[in-house]
N, C-alpha and C. Protein backbone atom coordinates (compact mmCIF):
# COMPACT_ATOMS: atom_id res chain seq x y z
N UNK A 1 -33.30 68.93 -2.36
CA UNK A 1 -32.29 68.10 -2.92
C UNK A 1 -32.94 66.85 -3.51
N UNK A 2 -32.71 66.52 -4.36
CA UNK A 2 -32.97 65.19 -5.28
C UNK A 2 -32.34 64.15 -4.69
N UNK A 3 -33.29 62.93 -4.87
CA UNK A 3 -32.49 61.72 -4.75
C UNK A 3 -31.19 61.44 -5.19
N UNK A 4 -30.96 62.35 -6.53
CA UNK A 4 -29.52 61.73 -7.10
C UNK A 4 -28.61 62.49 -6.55
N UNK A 5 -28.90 63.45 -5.82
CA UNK A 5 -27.71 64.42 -5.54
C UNK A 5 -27.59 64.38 -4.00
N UNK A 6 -28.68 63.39 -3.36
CA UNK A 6 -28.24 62.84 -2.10
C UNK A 6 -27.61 61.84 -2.41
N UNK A 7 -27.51 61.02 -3.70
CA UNK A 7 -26.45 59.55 -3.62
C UNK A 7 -25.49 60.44 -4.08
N UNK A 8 -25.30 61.35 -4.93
CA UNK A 8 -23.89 61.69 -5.23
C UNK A 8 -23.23 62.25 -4.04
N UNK A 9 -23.60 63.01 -3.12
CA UNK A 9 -23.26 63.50 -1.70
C UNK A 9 -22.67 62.24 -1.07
N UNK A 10 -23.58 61.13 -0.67
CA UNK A 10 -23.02 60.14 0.27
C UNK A 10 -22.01 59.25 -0.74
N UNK A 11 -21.62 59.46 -1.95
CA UNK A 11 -20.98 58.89 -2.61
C UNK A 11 -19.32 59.48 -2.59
N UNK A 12 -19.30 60.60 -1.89
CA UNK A 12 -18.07 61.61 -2.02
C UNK A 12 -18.31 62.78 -0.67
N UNK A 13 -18.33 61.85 0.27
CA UNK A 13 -17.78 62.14 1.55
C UNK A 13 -16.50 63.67 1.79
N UNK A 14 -16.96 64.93 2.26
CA UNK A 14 -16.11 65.59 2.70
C UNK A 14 -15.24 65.07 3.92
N UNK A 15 -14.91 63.86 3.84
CA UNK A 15 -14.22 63.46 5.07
C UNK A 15 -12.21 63.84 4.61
N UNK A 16 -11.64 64.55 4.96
CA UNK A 16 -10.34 65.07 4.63
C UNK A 16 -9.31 65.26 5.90
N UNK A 17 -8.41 65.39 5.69
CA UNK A 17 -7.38 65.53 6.71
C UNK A 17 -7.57 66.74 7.53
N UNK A 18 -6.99 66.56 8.52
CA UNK A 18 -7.27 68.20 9.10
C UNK A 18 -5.44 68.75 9.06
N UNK A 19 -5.45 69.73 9.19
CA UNK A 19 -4.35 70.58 9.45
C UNK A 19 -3.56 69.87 10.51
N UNK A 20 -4.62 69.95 11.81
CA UNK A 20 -3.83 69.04 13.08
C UNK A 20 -2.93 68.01 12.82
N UNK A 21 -3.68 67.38 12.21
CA UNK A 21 -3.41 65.94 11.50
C UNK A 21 -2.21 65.75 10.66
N UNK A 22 -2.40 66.40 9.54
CA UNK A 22 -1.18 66.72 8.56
C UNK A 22 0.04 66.89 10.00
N UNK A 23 0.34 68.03 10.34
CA UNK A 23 1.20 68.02 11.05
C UNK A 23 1.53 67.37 11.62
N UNK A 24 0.86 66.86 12.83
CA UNK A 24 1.29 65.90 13.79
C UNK A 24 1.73 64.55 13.06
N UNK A 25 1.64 64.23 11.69
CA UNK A 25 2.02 63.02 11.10
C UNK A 25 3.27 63.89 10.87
N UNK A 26 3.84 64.52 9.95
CA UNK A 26 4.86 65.81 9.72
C UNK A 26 5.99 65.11 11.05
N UNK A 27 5.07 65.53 11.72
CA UNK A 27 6.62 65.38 13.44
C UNK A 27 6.86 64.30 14.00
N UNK A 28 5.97 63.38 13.45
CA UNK A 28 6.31 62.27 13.70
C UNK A 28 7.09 61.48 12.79
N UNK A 29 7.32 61.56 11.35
CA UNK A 29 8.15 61.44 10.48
C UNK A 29 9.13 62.13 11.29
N UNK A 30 9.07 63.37 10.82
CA UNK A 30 10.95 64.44 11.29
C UNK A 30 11.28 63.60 12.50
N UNK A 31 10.78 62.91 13.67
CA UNK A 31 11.53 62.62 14.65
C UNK A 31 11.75 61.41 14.40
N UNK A 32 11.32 60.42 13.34
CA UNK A 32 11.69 58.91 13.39
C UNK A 32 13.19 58.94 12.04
N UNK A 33 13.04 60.31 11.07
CA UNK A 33 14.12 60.54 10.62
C UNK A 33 15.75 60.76 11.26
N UNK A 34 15.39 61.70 12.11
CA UNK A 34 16.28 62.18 12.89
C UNK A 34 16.88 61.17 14.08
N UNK A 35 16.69 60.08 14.20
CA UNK A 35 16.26 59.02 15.01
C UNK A 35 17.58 58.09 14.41
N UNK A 36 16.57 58.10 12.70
CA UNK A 36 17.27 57.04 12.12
C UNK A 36 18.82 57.77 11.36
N UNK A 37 19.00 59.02 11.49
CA UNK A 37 20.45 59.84 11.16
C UNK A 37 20.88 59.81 12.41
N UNK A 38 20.87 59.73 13.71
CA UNK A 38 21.63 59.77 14.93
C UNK A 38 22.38 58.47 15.05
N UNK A 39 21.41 57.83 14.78
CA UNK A 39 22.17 56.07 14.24
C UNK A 39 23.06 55.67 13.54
N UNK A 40 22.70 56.54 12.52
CA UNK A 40 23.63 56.18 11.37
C UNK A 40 24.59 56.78 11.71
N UNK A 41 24.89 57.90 12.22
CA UNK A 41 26.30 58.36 12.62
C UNK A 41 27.07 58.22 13.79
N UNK A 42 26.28 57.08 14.94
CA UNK A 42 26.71 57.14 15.94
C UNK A 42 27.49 55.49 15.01
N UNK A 43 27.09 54.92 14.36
CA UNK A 43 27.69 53.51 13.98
C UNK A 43 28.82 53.29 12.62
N UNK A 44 28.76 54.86 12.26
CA UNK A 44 29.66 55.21 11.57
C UNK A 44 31.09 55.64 12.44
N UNK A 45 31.14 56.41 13.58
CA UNK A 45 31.84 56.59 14.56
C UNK A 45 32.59 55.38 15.25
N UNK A 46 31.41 54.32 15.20
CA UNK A 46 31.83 53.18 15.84
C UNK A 46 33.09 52.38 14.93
N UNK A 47 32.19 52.51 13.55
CA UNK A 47 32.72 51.86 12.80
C UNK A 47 34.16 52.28 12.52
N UNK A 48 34.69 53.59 12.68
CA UNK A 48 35.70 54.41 12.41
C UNK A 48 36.82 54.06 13.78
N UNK A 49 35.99 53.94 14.79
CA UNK A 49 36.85 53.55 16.09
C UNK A 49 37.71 51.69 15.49
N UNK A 50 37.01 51.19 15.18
CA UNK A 50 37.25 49.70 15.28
C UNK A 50 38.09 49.59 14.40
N UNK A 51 37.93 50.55 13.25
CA UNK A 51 38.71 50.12 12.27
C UNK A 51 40.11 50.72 12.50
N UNK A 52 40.26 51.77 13.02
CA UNK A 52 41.54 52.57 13.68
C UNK A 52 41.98 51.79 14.80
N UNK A 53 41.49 50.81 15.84
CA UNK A 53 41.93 50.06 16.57
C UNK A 53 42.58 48.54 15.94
N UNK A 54 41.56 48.12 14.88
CA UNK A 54 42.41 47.20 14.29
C UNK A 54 43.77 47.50 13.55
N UNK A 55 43.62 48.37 12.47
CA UNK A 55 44.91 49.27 12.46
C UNK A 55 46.34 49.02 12.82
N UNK A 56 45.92 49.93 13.98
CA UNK A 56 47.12 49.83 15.36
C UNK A 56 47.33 48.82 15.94
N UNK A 57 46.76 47.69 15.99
CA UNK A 57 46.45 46.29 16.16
C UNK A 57 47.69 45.77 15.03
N UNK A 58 47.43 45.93 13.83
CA UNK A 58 48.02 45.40 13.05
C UNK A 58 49.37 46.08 13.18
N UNK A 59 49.83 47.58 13.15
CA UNK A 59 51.20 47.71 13.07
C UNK A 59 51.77 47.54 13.89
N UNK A 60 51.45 47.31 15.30
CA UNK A 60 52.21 46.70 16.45
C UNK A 60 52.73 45.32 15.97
N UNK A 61 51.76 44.48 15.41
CA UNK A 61 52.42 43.31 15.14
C UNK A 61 53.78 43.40 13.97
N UNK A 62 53.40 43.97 12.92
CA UNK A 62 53.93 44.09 11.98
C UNK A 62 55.42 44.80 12.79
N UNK A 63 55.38 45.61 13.33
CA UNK A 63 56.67 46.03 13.87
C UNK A 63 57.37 45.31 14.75
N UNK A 64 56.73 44.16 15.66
CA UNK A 64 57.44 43.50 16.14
C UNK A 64 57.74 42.08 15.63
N UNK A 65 57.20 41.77 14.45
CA UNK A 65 57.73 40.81 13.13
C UNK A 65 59.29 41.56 12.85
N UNK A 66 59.25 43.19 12.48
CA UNK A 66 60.55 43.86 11.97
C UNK A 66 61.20 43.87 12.98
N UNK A 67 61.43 43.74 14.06
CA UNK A 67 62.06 43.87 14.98
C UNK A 67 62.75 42.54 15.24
N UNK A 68 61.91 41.78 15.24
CA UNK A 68 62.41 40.15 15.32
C UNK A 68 62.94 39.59 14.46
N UNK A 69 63.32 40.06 13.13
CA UNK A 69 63.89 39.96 12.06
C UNK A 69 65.36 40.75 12.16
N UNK A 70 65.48 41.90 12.73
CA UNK A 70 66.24 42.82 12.78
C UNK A 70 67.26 41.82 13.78
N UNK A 71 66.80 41.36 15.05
CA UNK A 71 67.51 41.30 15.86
C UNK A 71 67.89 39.65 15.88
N UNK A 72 66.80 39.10 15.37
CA UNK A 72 67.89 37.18 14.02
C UNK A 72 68.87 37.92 13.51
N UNK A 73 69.21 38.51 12.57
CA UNK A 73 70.26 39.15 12.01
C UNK A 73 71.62 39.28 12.68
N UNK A 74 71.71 39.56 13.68
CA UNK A 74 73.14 39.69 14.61
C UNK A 74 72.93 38.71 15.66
N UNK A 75 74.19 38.43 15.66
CA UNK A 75 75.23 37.22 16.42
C UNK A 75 75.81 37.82 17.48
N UNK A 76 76.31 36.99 18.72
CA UNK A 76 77.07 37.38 19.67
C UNK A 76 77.17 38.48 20.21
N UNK A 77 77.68 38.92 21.04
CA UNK A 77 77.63 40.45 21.75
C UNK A 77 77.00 40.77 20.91
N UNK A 78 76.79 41.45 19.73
CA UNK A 78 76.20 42.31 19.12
C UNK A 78 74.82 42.29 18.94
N UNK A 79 74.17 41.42 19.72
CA UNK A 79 73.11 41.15 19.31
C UNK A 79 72.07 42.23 19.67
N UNK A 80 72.38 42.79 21.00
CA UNK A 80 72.00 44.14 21.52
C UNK A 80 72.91 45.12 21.43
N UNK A 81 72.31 46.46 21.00
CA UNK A 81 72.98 47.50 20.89
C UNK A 81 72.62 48.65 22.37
N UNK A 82 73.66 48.82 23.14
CA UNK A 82 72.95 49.83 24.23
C UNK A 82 72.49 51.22 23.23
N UNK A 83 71.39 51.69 24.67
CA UNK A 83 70.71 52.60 24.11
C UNK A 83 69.03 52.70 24.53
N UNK A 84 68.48 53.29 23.97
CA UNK A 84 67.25 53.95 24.98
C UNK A 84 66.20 53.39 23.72
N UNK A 85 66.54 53.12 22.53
CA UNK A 85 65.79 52.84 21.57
C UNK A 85 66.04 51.82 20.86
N UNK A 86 64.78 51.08 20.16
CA UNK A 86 64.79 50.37 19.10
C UNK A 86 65.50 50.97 17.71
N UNK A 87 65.57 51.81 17.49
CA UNK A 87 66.11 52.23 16.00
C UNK A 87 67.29 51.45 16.27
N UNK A 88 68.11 51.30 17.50
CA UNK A 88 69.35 50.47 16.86
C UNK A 88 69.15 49.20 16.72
N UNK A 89 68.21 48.86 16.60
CA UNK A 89 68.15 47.36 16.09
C UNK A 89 67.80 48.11 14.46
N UNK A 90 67.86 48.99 14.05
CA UNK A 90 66.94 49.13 12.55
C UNK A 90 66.14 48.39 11.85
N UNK A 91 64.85 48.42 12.67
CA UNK A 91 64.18 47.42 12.03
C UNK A 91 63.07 48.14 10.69
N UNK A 92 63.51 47.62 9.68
CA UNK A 92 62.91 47.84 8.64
C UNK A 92 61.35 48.19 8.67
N UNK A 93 60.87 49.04 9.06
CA UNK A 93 59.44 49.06 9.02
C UNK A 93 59.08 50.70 8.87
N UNK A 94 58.05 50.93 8.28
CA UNK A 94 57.35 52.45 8.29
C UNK A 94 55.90 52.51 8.62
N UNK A 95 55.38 52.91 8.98
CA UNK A 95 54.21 53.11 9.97
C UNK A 95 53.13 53.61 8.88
N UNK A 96 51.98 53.60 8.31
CA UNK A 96 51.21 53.93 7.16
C UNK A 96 50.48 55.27 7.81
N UNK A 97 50.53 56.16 6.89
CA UNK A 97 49.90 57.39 6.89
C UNK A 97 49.18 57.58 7.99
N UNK A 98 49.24 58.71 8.71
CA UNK A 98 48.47 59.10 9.85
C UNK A 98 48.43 57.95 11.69
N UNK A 99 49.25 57.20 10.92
CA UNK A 99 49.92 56.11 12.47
C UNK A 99 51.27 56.58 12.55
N UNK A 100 51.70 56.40 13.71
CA UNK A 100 52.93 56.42 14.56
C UNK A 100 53.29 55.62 15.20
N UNK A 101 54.57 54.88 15.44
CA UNK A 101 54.96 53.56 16.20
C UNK A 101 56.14 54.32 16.28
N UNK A 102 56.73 53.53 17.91
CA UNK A 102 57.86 54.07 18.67
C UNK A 102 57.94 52.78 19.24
N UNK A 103 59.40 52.39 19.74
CA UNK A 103 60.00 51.56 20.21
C UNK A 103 60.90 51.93 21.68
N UNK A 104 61.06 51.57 22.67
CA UNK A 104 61.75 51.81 23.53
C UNK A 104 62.32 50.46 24.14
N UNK A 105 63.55 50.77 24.72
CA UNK A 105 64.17 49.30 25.40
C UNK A 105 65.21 49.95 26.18
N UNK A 106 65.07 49.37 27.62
CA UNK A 106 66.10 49.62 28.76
C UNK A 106 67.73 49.23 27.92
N UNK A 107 68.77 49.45 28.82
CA UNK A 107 70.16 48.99 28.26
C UNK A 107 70.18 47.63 28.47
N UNK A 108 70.78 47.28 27.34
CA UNK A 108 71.29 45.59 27.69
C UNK A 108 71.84 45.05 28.14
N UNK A 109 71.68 44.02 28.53
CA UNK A 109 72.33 42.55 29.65
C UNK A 109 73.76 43.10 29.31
N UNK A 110 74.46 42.65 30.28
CA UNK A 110 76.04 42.66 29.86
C UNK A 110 76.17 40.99 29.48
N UNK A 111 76.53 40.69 28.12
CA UNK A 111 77.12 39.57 27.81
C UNK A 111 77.86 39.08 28.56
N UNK A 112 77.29 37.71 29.01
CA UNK A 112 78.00 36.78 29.63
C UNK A 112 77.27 35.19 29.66
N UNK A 113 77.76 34.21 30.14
CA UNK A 113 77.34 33.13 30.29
C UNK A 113 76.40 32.92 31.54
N UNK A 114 76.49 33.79 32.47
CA UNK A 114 76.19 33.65 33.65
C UNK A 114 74.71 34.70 33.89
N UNK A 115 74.43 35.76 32.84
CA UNK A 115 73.56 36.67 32.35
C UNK A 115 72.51 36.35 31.79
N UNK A 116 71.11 36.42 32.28
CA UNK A 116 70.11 36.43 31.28
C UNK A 116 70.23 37.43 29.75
N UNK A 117 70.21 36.70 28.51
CA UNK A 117 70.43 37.42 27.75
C UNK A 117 69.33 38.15 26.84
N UNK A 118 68.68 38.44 27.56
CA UNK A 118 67.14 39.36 26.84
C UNK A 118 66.71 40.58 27.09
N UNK A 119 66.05 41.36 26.48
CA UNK A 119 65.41 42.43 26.66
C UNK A 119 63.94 42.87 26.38
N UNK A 120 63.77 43.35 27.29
CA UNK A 120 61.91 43.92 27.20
C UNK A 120 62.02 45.33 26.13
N UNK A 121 61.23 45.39 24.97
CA UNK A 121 60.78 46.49 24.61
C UNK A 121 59.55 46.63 24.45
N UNK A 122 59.17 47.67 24.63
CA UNK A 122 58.21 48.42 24.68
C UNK A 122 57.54 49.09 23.57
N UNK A 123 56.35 48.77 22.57
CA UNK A 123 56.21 49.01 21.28
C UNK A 123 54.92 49.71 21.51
N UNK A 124 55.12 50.99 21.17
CA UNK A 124 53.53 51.97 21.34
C UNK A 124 52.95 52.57 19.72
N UNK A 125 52.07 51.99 19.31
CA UNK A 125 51.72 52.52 18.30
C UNK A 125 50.18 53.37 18.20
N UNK A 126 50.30 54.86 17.52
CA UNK A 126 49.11 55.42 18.06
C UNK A 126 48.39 55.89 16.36
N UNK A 127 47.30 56.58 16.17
CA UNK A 127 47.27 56.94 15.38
C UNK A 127 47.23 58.81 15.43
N UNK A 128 46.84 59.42 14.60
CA UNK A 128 47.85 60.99 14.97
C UNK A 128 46.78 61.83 15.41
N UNK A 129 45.26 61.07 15.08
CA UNK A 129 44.08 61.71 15.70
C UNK A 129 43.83 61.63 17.15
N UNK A 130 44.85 61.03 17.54
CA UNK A 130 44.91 60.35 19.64
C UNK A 130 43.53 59.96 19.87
N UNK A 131 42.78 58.98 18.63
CA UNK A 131 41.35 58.23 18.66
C UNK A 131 41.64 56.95 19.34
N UNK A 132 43.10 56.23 19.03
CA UNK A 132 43.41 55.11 19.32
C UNK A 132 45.02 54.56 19.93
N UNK A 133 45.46 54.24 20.51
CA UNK A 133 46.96 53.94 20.79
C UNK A 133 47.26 52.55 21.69
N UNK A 134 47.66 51.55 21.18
CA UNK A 134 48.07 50.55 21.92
C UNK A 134 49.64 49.94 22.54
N UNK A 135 49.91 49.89 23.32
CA UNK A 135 51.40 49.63 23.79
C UNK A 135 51.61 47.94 23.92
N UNK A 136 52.82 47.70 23.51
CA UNK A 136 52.89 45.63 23.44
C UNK A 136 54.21 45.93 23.93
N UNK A 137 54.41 44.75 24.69
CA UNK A 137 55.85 44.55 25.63
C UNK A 137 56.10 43.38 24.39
N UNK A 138 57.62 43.45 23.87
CA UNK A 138 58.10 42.06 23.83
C UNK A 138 59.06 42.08 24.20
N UNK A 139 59.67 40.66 24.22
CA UNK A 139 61.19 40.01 24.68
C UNK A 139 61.67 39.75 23.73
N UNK A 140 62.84 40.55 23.42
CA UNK A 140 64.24 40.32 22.31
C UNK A 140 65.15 39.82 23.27
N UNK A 141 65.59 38.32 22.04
CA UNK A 141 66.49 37.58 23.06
C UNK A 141 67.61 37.54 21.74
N UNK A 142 68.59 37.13 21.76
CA UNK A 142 69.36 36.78 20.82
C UNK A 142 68.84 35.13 19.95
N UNK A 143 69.41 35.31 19.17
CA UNK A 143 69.02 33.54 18.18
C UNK A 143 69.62 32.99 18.54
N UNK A 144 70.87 32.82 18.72
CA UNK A 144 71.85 31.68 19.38
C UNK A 144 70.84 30.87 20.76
N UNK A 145 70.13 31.74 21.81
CA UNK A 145 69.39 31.37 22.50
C UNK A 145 68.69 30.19 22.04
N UNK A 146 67.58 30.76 20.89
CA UNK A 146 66.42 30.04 20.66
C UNK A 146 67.13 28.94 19.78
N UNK A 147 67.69 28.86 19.10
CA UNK A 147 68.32 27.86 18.41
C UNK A 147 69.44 26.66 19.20
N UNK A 148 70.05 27.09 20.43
CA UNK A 148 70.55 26.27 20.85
C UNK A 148 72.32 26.32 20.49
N UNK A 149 72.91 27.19 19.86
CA UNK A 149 73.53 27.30 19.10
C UNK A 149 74.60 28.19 20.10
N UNK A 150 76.29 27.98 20.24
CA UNK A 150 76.66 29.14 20.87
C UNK A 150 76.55 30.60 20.11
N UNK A 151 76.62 31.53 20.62
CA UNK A 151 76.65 32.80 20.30
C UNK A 151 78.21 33.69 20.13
């Protein structure tokens, strides 16, 4: 061998990857991929929970805004309607695609002066995937109450 073709030799090193090598870099990618997709869909899940809880969050309120509106509206005895449900208060509200809200309320006070005049209902709103469902108690009282005003 010639001098020049020993510098061209040490100039261009057979030093190369091995097979081993290749691979084991290979699986160590695929598992830091797969790593970083388990993530991404476990926080997509999350993200899908929170946002379906706020949601239902929101139409509970929103229904018991309609409800409290419904039941300002009537005066005197009438202010409660007996019955097992909110629909007889008809409170103006519809529940947005794929949620459900229900209302329930014991029978009412018997009008009198001598009678607490309020009622507990019971407001359950879920969504239809049963991912999320929250229940809110409120107190429907008549307005004459809160205003001071006879009834």
């Amino acid at each position: 061998m010639t001098p020049l073709e020993r510098r061209l030799d040490e100039a261009r090193p057979d030093d190369g990857f091995t097979l081993v090598e290749l691979i084991l870099a290979i699986a160590i990618l695929g598992g830091v991929i797969a790593a970083l997709v388990g993530a991404m869909f476990t926080n997509i899940k999350a993200s899908d929970y929170n946002r379906k809880q706020a949601t239902v969050d929101t139409i509970l309120k929103d229904y018991a805004e309609a409800l409290n509106v419904a039941v300002s509206a009537r005066t005197g005895a009438s202010w409660c309607l007996a019955g097992s449900t909110t629909t007889n208060y008809a409170p103006a509200y519809t529940a947005p695609t794929g949620y459900t809200v229900s209302g329930s309320a014991p029978n009412c006070p018997t009008f009198s002066a001598n009678t607490a005049q309020y009622q507990v209902v019971t407001i359950t709103a879920s969504s239809q995937d049963a991912r999320d469902s929250e229940t809110l108690r409120v107190v429907v009282r008549p307005t004459c109450i809160l205003t001071g005003s006879s009834c």
